[in-house]
Every structure is written in structure tokens, then in C-alpha cells.
Protein backbone atom coordinates (compact mmCIF):
# COMPACT_ATOMS: atom_id res chain seq x y z
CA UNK A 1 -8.11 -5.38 8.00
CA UNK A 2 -10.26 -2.42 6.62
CA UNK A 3 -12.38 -2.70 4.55
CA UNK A 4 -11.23 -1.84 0.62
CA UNK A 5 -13.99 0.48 -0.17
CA UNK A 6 -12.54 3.05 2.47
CA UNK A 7 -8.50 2.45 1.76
CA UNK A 8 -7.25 6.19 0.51
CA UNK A 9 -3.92 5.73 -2.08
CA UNK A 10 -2.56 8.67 -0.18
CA UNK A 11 -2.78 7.01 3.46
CA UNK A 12 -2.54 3.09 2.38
CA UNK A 13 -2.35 1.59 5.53
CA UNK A 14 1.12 -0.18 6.66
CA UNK A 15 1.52 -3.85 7.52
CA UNK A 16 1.69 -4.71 10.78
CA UNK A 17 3.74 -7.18 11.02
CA UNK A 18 6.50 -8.98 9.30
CA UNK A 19 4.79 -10.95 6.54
CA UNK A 20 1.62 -9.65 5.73
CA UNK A 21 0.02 -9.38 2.77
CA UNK A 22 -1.58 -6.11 1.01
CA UNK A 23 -3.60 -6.74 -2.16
CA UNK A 24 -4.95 -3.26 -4.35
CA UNK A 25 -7.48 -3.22 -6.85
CA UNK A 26 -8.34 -1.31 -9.24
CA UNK A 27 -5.86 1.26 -9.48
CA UNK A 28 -5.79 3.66 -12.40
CA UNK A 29 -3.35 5.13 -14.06
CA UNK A 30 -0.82 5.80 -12.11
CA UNK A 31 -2.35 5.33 -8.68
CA UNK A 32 -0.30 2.35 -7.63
CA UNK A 33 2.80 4.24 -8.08
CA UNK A 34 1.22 6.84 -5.61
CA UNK A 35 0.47 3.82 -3.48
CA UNK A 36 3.88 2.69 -3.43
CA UNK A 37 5.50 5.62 -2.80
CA UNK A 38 3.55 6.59 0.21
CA UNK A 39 3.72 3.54 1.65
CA UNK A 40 7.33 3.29 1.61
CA UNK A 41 7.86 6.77 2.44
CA UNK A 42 5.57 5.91 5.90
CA UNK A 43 7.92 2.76 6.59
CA UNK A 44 11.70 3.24 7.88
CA UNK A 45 12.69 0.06 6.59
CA UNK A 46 12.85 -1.75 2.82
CA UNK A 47 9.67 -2.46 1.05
CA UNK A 48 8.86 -5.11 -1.66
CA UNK A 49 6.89 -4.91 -4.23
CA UNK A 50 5.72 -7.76 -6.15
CA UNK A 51 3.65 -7.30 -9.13
């Protein structure tokens, strides 16, 4: 896992592997929107997001 202080919104890194966990932190305004777009634009299949 890296660590959080380097993790970009606009290159959040993808799971690896089928059930693993990604936690953010303090995301402003409307940076975990950007998050979550990215994220599933980088991934072919669906995404959940649980808030």
C-alpha cells in the first residue's frame, strides 16, 4: 500500500485484487468526486462506492 501522503486524486491507485479496501481522507470539496471518477474511468469493470 502507498503511503497516503503521496496518493494524487488524479492517479488514485486501483485495487489489486477482488476485495480490497481503499480508504480517502480528507478530501475537499469536490475532490472525492474527482477520485471516483478517475478511478472508475482506469477500471474496465463496475466500481462501488460506499460512503
Amino acid at each position: 500500500m502507498s503511503d497516503p501522503e503521496l496518493l494524487s486524486p488524479l492517479t488514485p491507485p486501483a485495487p489489486l485484487a477482488a476485495g480490497n479496501v481503499t480508504r480517502w481522507g480528507r478530501l475537499y470539496g469536490s475532490s472525492f468526486a474527482l477520485v471516483i471518477a478517475q478511478m472508475a474511468q482506469q477500471h474496465a469493470g463496475p466500481v462501488v462506492i460506499t460512503t
